[in-house]
PDB file of N, CA and C in Angstrom:
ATOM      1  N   UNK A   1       0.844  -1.177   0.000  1.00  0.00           N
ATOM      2  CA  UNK A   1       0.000   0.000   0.000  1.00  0.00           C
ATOM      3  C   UNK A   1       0.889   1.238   0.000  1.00  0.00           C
ATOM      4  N   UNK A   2       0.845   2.146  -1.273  1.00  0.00           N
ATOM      5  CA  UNK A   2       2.007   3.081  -1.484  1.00  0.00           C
ATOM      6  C   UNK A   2       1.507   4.345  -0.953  1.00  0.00           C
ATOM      7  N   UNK A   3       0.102   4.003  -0.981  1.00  0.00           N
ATOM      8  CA  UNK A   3      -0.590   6.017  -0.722  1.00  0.00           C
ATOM      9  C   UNK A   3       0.227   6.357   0.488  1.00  0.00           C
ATOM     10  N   UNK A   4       0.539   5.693   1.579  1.00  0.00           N
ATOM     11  CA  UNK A   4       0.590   6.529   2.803  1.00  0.00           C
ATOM     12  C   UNK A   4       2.473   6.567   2.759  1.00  0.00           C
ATOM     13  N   UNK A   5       3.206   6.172   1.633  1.00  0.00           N
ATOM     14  CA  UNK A   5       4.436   6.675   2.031  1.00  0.00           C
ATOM     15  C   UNK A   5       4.732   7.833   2.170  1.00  0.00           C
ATOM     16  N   UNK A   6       4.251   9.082   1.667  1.00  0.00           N
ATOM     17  CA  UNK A   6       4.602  10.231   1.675  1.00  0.00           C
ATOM     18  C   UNK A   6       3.622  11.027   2.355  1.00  0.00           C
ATOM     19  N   UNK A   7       2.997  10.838   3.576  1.00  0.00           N
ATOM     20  CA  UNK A   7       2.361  11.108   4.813  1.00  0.00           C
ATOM     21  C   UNK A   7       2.718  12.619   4.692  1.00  0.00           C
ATOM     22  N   UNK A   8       1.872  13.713   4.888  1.00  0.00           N
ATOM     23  CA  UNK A   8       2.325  15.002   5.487  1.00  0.00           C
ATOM     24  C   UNK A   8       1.222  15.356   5.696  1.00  0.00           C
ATOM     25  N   UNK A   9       1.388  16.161   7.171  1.00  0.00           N
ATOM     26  CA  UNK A   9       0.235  16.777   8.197  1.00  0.00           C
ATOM     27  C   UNK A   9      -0.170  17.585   7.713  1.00  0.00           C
ATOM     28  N   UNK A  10      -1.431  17.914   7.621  1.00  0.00           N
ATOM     29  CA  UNK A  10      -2.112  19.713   7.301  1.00  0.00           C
ATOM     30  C   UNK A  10      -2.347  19.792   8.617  1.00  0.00           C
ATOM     31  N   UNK A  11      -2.808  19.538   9.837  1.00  0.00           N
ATOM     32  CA  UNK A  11      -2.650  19.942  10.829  1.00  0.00           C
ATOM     33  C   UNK A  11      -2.461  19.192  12.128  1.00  0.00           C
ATOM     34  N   UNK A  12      -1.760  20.184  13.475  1.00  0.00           N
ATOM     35  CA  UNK A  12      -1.501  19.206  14.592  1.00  0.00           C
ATOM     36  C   UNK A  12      -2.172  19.641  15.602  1.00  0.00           C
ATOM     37  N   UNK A  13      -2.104  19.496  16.675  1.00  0.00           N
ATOM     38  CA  UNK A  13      -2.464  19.909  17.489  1.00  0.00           C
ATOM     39  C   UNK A  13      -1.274  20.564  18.208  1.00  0.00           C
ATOM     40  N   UNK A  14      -1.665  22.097  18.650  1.00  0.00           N
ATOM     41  CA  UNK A  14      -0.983  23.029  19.187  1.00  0.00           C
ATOM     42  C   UNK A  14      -1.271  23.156  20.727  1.00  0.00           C
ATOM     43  N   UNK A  15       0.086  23.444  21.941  1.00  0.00           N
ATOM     44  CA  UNK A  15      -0.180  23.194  23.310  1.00  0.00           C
ATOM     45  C   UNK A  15      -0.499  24.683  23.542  1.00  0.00           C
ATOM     46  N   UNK A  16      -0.132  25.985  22.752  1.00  0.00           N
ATOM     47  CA  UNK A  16      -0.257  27.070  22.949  1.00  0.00           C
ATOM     48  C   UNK A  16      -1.297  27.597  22.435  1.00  0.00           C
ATOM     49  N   UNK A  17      -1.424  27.534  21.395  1.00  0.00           N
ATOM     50  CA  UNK A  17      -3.155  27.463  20.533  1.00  0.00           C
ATOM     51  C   UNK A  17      -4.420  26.505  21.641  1.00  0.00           C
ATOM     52  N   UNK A  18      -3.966  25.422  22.014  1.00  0.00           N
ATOM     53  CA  UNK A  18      -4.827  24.625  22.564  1.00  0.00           C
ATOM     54  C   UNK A  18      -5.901  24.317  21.763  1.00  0.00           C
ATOM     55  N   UNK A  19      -5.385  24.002  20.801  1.00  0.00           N
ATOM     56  CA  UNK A  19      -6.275  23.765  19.597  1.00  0.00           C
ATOM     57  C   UNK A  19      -5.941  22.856  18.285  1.00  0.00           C
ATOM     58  N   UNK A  20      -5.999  22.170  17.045  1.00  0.00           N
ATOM     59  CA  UNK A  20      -5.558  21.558  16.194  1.00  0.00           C
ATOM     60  C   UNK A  20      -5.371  22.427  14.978  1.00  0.00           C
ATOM     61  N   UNK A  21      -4.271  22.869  14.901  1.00  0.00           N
ATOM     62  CA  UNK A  21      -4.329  24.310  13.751  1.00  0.00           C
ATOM     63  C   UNK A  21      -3.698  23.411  12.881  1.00  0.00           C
ATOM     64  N   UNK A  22      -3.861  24.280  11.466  1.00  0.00           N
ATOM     65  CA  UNK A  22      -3.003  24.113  10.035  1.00  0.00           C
ATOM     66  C   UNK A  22      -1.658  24.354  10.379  1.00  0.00           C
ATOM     67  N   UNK A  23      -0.514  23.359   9.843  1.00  0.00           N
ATOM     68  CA  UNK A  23       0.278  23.629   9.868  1.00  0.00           C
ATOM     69  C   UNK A  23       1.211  23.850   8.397  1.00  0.00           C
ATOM     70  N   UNK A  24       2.201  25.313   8.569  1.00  0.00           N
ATOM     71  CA  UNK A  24       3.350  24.998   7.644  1.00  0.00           C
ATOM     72  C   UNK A  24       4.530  24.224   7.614  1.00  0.00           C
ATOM     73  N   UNK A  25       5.514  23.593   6.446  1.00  0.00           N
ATOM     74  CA  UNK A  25       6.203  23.086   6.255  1.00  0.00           C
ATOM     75  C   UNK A  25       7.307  23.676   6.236  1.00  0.00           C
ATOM     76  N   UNK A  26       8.702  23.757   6.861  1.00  0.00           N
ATOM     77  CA  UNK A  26       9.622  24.882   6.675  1.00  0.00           C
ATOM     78  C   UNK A  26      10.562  23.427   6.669  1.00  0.00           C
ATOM     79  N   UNK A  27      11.918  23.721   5.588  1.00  0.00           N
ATOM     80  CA  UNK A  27      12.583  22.544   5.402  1.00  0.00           C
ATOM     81  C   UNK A  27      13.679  23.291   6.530  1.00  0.00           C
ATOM     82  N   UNK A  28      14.631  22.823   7.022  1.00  0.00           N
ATOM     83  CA  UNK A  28      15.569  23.090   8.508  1.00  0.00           C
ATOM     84  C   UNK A  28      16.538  22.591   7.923  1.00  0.00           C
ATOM     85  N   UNK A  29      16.877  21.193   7.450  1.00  0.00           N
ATOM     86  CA  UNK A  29      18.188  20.860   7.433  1.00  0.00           C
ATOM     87  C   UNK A  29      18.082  20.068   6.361  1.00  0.00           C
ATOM     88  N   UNK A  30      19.438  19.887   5.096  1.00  0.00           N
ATOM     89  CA  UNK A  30      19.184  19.028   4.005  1.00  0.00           C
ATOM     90  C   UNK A  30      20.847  18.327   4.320  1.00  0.00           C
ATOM     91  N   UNK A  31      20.903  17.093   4.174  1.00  0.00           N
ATOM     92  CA  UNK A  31      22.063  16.218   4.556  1.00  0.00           C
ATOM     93  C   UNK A  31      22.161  15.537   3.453  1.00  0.00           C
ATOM     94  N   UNK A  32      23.066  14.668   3.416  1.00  0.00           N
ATOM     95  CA  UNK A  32      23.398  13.865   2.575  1.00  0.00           C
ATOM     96  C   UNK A  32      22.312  12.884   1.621  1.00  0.00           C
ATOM     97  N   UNK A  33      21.943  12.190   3.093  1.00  0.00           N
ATOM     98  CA  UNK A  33      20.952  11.031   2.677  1.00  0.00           C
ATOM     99  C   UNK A  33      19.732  11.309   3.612  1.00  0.00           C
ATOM    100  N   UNK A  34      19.205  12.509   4.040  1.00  0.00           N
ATOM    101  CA  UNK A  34      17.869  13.084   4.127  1.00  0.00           C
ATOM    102  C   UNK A  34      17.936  14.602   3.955  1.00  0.00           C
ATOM    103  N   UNK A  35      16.578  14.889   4.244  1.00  0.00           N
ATOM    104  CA  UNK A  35      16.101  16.110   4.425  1.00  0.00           C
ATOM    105  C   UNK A  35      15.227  16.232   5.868  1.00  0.00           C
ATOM    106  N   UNK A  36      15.262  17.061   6.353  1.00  0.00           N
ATOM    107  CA  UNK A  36      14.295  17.211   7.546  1.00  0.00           C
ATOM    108  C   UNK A  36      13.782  18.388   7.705  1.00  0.00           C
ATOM    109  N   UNK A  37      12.276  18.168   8.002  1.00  0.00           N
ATOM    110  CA  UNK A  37      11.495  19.421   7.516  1.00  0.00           C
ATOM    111  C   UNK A  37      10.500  19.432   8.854  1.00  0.00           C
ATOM    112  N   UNK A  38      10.280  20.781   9.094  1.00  0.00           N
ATOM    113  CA  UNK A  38      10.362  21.397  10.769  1.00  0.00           C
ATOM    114  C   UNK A  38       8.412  21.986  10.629  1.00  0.00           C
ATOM    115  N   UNK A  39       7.546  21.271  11.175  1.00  0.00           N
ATOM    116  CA  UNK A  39       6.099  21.692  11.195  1.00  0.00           C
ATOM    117  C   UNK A  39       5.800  22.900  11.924  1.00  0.00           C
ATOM    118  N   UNK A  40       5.648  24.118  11.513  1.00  0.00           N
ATOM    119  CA  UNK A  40       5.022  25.318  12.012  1.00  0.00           C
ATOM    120  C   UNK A  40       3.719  25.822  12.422  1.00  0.00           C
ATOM    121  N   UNK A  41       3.472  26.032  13.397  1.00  0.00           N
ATOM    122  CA  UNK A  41       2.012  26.560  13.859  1.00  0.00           C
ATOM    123  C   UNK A  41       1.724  27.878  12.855  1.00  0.00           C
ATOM    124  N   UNK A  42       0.507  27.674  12.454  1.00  0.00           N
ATOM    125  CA  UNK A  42       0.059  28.520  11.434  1.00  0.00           C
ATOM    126  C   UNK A  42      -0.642  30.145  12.429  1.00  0.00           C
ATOM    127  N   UNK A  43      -0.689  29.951  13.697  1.00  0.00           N
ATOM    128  CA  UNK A  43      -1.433  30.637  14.676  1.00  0.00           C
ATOM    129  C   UNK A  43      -0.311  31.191  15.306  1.00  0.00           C
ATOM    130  N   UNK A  44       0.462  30.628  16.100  1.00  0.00           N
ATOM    131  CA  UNK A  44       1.505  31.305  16.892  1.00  0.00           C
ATOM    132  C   UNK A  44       3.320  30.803  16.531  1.00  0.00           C
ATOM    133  N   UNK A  45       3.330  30.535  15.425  1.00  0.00           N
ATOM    134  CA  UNK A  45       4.566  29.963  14.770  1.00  0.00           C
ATOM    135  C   UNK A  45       5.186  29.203  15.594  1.00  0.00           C
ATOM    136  N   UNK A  46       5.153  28.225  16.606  1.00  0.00           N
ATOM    137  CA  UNK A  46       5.457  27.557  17.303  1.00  0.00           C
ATOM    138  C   UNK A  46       6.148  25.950  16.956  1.00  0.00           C
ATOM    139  N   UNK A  47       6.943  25.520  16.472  1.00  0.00           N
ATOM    140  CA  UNK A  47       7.149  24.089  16.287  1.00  0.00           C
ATOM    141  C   UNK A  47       6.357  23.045  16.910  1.00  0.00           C
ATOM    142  N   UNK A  48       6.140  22.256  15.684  1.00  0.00           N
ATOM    143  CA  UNK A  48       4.920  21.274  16.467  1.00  0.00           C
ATOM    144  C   UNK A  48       5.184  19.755  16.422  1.00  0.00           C
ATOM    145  N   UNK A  49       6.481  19.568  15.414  1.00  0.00           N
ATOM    146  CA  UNK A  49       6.968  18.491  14.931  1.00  0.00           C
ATOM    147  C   UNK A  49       7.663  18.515  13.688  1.00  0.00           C
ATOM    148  N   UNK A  50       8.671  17.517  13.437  1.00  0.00           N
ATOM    149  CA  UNK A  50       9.241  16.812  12.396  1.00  0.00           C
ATOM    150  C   UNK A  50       8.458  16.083  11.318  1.00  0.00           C
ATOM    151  N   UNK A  51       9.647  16.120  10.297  1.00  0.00           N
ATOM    152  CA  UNK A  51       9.239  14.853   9.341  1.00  0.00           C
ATOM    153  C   UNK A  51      10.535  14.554   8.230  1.00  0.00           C
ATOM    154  N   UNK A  52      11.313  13.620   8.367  1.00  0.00           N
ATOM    155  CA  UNK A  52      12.200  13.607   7.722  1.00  0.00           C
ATOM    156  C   UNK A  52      12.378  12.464   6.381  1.00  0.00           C
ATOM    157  N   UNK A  53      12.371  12.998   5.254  1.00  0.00           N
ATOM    158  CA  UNK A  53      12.678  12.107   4.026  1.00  0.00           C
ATOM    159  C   UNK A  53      14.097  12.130   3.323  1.00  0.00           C
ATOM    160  N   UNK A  54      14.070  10.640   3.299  1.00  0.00           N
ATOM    161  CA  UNK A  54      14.680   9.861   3.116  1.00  0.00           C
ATOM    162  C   UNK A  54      15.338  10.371   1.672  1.00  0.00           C
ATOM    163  N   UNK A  55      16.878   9.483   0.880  1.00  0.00           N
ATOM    164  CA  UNK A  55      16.954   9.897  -0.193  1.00  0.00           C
ATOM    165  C   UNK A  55      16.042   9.067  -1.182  1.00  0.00           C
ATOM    166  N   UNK A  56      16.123   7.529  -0.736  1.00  0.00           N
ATOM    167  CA  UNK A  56      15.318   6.745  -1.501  1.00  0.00           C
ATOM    168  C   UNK A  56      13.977   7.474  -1.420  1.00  0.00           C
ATOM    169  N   UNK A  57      13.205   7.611  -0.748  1.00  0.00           N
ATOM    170  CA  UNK A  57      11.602   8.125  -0.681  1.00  0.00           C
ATOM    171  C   UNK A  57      11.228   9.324  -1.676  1.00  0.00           C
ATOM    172  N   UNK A  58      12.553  10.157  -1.723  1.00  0.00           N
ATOM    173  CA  UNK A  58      12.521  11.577  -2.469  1.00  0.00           C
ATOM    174  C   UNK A  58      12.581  10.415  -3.624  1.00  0.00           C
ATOM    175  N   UNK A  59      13.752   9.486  -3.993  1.00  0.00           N
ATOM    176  CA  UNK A  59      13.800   9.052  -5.176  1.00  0.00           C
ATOM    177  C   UNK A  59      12.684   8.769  -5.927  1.00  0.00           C
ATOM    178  N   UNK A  60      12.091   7.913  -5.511  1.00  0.00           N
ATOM    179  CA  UNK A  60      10.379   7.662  -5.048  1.00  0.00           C
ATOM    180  C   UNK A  60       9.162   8.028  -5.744  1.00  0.00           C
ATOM    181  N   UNK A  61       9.197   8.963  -5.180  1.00  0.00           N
ATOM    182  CA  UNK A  61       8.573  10.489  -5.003  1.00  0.00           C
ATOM    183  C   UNK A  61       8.583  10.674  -6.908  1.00  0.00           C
ATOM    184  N   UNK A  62      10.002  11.121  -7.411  1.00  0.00           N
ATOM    185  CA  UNK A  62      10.307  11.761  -8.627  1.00  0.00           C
ATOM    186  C   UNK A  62       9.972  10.854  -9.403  1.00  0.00           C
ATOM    187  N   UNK A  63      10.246   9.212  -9.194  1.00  0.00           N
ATOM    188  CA  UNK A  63       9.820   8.325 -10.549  1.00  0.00           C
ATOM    189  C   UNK A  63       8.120   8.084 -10.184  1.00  0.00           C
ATOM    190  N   UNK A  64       7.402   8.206  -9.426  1.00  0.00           N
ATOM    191  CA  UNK A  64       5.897   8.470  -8.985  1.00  0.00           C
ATOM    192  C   UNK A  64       5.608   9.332  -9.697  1.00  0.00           C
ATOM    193  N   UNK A  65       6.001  10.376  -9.707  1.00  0.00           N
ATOM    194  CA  UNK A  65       5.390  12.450 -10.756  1.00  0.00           C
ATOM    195  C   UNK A  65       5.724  11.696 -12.133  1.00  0.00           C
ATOM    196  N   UNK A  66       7.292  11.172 -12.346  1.00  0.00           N
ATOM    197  CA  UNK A  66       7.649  11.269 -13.512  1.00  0.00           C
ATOM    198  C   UNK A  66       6.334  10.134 -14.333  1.00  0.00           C
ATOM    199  N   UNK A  67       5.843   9.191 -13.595  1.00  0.00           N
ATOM    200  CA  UNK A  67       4.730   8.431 -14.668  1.00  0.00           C
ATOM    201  C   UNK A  67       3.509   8.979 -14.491  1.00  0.00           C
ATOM    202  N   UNK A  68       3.168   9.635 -13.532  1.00  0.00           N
ATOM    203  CA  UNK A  68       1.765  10.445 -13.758  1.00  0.00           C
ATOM    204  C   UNK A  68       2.061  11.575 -14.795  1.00  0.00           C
ATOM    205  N   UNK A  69       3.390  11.646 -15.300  1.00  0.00           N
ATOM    206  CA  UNK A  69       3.434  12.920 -16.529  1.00  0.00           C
ATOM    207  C   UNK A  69       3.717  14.683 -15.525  1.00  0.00           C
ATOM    208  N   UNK A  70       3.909  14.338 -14.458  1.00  0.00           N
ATOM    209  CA  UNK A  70       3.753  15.352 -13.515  1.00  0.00           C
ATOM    210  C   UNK A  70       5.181  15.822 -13.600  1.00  0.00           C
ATOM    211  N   UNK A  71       5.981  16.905 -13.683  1.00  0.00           N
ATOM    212  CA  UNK A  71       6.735  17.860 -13.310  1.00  0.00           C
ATOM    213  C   UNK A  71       7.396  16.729 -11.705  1.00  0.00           C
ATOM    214  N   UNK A  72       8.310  16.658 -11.210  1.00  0.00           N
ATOM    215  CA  UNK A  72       8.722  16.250  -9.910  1.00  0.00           C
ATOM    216  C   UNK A  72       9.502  17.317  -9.410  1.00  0.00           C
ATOM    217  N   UNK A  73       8.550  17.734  -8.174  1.00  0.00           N
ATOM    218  CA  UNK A  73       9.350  19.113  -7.281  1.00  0.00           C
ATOM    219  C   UNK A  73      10.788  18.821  -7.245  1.00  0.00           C
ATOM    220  N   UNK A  74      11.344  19.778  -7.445  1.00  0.00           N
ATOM    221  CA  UNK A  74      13.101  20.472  -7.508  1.00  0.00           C
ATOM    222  C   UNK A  74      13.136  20.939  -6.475  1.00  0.00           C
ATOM    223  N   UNK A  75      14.813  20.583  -5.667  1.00  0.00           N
ATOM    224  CA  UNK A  75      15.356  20.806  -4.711  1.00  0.00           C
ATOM    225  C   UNK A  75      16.331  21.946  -5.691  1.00  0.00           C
ATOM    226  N   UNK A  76      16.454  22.950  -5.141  1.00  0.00           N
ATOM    227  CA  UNK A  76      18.079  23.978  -5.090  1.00  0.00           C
ATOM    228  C   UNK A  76      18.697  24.178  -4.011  1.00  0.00           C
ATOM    229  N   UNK A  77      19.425  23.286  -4.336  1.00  0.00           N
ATOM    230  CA  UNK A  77      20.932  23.629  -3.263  1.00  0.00           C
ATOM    231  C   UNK A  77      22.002  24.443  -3.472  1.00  0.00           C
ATOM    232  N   UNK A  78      21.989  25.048  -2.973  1.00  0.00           N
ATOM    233  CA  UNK A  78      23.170  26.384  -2.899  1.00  0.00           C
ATOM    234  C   UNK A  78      24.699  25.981  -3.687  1.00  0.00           C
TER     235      UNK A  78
END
């Protein structure tokens, strides 16, 4: 079952909000063989959690877009 490899939250639950807000995606750190990307409170910008992908999963990811005919999101690295 492939749908749920690439899992990402639209929202969490916030301890300062006290509430389940939308969250943004802000990428934090890109390494070798991941990426790790830092969940933002959409209400009080607060960190709410992680989520880190893999290189294989990104690999993944690009031959997945590339047969739906889809464009596969681009990384720029400095």
């Amino acid at each position: 079952m492939q749908q749920f490899d690439t899992l990402r939250a639209s929202s969490l639950y916030c301890q300062k909000c006290q509430a389940a807000m939308p969250v943004r995606e802000r990428l934090l750190l890109i390494l070798p063989e991941k990426e790790i990307y830092d969940y933002l409170c959409t209400g009080c910008a607060s960190s709410l959690g992680q989520r880190e992908v893999t290189l294989g999963e990104k690999r993944l990811q690009e031959q997945l877009a590339a047969r739906r005919g889809r464009p596969a999101p681009q990384l720029f690295l400095p």
